[in-house]
C-alpha atoms as a PDB file:
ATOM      1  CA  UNK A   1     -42.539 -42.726 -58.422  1.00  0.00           C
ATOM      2  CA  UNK A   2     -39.216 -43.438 -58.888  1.00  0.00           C
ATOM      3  CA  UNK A   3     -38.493 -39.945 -59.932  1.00  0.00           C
ATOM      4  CA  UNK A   4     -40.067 -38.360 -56.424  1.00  0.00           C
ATOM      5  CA  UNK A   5     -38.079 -40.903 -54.700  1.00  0.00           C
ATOM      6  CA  UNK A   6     -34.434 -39.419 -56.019  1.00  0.00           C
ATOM      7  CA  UNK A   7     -35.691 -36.059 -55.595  1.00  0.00           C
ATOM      8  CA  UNK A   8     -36.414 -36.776 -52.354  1.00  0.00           C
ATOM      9  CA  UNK A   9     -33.096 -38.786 -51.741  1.00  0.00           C
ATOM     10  CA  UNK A  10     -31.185 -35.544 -53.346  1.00  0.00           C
ATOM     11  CA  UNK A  11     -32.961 -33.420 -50.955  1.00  0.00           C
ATOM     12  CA  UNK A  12     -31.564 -35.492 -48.352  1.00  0.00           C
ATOM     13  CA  UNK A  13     -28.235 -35.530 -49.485  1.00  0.00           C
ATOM     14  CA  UNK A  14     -28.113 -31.688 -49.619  1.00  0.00           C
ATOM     15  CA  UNK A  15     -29.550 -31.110 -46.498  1.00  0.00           C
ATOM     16  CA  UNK A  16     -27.405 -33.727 -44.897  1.00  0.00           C
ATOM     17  CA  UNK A  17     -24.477 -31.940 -45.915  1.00  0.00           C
ATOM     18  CA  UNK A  18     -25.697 -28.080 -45.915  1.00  0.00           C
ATOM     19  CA  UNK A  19     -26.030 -29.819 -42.033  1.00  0.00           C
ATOM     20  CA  UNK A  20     -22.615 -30.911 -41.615  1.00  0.00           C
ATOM     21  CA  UNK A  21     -21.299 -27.960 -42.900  1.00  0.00           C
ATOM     22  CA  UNK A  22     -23.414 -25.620 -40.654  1.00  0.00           C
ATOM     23  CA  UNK A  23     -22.579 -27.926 -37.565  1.00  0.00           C
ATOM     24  CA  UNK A  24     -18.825 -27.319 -38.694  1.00  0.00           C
ATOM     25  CA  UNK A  25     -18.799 -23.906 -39.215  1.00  0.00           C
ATOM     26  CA  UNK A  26     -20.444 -22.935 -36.030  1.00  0.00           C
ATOM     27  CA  UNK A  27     -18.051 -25.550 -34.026  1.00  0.00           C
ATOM     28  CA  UNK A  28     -15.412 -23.447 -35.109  1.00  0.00           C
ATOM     29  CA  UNK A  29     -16.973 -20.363 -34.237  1.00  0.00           C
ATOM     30  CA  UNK A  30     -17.508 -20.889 -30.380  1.00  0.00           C
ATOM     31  CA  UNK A  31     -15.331 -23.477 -29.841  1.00  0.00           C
ATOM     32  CA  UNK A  32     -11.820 -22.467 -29.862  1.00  0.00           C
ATOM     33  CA  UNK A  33      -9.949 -25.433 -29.870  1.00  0.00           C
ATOM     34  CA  UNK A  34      -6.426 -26.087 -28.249  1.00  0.00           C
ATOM     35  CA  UNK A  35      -4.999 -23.322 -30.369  1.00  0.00           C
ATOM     36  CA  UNK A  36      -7.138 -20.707 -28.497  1.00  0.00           C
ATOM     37  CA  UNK A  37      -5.673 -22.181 -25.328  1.00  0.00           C
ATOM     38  CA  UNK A  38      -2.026 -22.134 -25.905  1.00  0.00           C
ATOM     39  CA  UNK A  39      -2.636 -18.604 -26.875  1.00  0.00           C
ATOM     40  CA  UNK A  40      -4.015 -17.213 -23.843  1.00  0.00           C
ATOM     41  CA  UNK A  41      -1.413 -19.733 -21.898  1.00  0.00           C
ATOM     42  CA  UNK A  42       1.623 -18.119 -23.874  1.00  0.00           C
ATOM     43  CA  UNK A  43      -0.049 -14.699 -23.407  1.00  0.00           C
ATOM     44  CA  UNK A  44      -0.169 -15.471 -19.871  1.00  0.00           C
ATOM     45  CA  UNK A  45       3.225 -16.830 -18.906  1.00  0.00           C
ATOM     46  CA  UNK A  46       4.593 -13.241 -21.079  1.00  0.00           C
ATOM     47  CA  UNK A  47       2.706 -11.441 -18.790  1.00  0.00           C
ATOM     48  CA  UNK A  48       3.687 -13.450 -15.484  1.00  0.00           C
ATOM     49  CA  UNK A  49       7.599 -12.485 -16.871  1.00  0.00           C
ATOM     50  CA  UNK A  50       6.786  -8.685 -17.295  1.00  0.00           C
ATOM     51  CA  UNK A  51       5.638  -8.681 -13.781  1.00  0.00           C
ATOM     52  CA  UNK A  52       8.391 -10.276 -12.573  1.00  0.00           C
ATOM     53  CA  UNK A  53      10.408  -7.876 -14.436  1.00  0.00           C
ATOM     54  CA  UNK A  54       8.734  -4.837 -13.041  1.00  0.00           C
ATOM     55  CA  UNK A  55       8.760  -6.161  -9.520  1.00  0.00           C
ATOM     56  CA  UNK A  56      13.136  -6.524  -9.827  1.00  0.00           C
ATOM     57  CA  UNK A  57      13.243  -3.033 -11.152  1.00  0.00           C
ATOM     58  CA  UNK A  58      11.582  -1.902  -8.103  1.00  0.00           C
ATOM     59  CA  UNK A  59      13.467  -3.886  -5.820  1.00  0.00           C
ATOM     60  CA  UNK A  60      16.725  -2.427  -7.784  1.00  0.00           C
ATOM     61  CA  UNK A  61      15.060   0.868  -7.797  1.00  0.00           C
ATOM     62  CA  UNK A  62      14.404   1.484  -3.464  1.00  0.00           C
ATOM     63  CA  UNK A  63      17.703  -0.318  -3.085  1.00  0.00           C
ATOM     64  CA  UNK A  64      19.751   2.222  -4.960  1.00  0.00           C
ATOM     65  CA  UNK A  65      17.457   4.760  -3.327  1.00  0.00           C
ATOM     66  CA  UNK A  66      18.263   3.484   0.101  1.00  0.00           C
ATOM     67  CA  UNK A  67      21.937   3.311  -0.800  1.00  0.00           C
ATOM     68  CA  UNK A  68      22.010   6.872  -2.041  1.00  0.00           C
ATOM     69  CA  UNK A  69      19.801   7.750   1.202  1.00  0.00           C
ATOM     70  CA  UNK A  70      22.912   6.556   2.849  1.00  0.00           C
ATOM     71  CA  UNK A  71      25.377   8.130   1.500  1.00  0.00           C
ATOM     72  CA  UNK A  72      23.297  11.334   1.658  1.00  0.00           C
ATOM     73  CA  UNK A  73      23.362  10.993   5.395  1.00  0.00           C
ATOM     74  CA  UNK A  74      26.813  10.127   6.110  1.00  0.00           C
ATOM     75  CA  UNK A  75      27.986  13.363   3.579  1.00  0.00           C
ATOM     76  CA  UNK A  76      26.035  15.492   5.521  1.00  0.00           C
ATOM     77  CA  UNK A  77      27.660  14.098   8.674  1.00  0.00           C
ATOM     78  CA  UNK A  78      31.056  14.192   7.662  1.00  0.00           C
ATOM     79  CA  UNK A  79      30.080  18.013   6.764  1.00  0.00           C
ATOM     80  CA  UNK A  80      28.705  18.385  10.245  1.00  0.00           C
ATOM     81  CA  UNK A  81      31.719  17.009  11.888  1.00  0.00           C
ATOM     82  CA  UNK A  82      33.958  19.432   9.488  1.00  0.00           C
ATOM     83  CA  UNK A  83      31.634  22.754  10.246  1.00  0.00           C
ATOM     84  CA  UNK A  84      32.032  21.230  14.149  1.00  0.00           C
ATOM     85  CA  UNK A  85      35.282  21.294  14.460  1.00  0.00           C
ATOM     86  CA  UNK A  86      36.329  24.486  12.681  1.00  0.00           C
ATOM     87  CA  UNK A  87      33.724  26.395  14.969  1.00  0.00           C
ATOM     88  CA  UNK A  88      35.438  24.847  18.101  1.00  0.00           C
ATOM     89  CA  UNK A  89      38.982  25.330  16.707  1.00  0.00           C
ATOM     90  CA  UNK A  90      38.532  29.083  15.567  1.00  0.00           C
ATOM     91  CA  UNK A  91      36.151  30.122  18.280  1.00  0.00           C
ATOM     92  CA  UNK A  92      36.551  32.025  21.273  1.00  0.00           C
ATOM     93  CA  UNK A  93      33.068  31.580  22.569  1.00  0.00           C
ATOM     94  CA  UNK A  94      32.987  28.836  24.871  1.00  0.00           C
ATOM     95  CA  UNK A  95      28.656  28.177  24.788  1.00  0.00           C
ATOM     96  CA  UNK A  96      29.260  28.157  20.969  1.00  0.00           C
ATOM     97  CA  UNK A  97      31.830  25.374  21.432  1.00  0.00           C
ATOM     98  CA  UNK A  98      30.025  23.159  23.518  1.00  0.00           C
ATOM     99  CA  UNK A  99      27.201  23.688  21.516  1.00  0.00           C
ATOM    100  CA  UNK A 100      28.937  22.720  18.490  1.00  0.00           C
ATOM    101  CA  UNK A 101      31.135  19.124  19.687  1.00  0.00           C
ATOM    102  CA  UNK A 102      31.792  17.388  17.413  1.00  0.00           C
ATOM    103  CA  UNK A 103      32.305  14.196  19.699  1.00  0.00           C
ATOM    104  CA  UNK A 104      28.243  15.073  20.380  1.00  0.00           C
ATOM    105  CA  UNK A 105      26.187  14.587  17.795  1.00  0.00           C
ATOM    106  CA  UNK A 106      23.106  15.172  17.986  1.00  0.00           C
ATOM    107  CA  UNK A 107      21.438  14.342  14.661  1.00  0.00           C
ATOM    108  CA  UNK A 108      18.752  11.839  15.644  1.00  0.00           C
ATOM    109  CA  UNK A 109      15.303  12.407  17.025  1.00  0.00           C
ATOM    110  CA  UNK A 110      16.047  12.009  20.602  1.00  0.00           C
ATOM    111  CA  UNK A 111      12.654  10.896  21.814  1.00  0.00           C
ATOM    112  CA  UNK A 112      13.018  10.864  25.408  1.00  0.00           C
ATOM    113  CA  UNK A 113      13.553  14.320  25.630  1.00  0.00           C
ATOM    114  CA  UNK A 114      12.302  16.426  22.955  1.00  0.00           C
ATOM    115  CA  UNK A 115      14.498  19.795  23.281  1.00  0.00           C
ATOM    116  CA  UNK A 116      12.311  21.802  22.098  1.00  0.00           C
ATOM    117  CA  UNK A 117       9.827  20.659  23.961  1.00  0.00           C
ATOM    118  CA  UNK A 118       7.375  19.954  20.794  1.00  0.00           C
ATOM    119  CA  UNK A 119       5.703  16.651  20.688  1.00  0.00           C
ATOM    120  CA  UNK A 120       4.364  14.764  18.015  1.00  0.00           C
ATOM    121  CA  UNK A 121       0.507  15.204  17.988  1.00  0.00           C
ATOM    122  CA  UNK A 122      -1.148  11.910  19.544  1.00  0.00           C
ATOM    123  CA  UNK A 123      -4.011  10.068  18.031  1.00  0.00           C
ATOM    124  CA  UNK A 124      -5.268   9.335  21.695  1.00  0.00           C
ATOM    125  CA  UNK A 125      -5.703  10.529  24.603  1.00  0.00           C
ATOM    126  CA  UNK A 126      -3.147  10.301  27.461  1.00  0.00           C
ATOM    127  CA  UNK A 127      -5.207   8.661  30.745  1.00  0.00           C
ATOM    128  CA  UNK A 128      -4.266  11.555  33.904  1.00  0.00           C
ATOM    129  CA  UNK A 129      -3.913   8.134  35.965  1.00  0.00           C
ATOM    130  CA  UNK A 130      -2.908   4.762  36.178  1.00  0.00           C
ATOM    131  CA  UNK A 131      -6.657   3.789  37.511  1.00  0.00           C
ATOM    132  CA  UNK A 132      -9.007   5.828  34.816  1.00  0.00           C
ATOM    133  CA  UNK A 133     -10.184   4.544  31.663  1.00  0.00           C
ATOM    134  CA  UNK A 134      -8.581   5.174  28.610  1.00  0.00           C
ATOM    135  CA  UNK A 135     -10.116   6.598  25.922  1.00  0.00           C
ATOM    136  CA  UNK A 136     -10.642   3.107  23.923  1.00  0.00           C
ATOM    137  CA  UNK A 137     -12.700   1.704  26.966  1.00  0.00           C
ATOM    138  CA  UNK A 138     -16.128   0.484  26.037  1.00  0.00           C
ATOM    139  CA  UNK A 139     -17.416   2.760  28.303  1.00  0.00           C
ATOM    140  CA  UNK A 140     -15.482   5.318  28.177  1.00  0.00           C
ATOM    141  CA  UNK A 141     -17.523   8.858  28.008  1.00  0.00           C
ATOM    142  CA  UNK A 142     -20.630   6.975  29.207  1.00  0.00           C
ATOM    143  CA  UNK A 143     -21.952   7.655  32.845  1.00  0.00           C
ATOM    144  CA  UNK A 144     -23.504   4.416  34.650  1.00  0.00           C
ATOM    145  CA  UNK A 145     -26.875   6.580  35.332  1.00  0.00           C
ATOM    146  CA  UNK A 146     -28.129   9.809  37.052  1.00  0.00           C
ATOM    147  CA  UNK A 147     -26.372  11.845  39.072  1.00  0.00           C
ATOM    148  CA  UNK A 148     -28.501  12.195  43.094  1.00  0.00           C
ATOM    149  CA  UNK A 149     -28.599  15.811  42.874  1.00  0.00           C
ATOM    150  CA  UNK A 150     -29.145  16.594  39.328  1.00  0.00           C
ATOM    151  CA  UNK A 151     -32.267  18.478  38.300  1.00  0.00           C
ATOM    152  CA  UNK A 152     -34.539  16.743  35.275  1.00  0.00           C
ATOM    153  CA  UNK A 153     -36.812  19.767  35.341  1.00  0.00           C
ATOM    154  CA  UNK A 154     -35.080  20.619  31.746  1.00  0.00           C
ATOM    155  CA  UNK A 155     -35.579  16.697  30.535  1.00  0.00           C
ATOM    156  CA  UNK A 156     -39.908  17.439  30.318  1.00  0.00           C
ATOM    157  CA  UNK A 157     -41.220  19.190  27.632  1.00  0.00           C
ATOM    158  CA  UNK A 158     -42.759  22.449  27.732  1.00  0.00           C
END
């Protein structure tokens, strides 16, 4: 009896550790520990800097743009100007040179009065009056019910 009783207490012994070693082994598996979570924290904070890269390049990027934009515009002025003023100097033709001052420029969009007399196309539209109803009434379109004299001879089926 005393041998079943060490067999059994080896059994034990193995199985208690075959146990511990399982329980370790799969602990390690799904559980990822702190090292896990300074990764994905490091890998994080690298990304937040990348993105706070990219976002200065843009901002250095349309600022450039906007001063080259600017530049652009006042070259094409000063060429204006220059073409302006030789046309009025060597010109006889008096519509040409007031046409072509140079102390009137006229390189905006003047939209008070269109010379052209193109307008932009409207996503609305315009009300003939101050008292109708503009298109984004409720009940705009709708009529409040039949008109006295119409004929609902059509409305019955045949």
């Amino acid at each position: 009896m005393n041998e079943g009783y060490s067999d059994l207490l080896l059994v034990g012994v193995v199985a208690l550790l075959l146990g511990i070693g399982l329980g370790l082994i799969i602990s390690r598996v799904f559980n990822k520990g702190p090292t896990h979570s300074r990764r994905v924290s490091q890998k994080m904070d690298e990304l937040q800097n990348e993105h706070t890269r990219y976002q200065a390049q843009v901002n250095e990027h349309f600022m450039e743009t906007a001063h080259r934009m600017r530049r652009l515009n006042d070259s094409y002025r000063d060429m204006y100007e220059h073409l302006a003023q030789g046309a009025v100097r060597l010109s006889n033709d008096e519509e040409l040179r007031e046409m072509l001052d140079p102390h009137d420029l006229k390189l905006g969009y003047n939209r008070s009065a269109p010379e052209s007399g193109f307008e932009p196309p409207r996503d609305y539209a315009p009300k003939s009056g101050p008292r109708e109803k503009g298109t984004l009434a409720e009940d705009f379109g709708f009529e409040r019910g039949p008109k006295p004299n119409q004929d609902h001879s059509l409305d019955r089926p045949v």
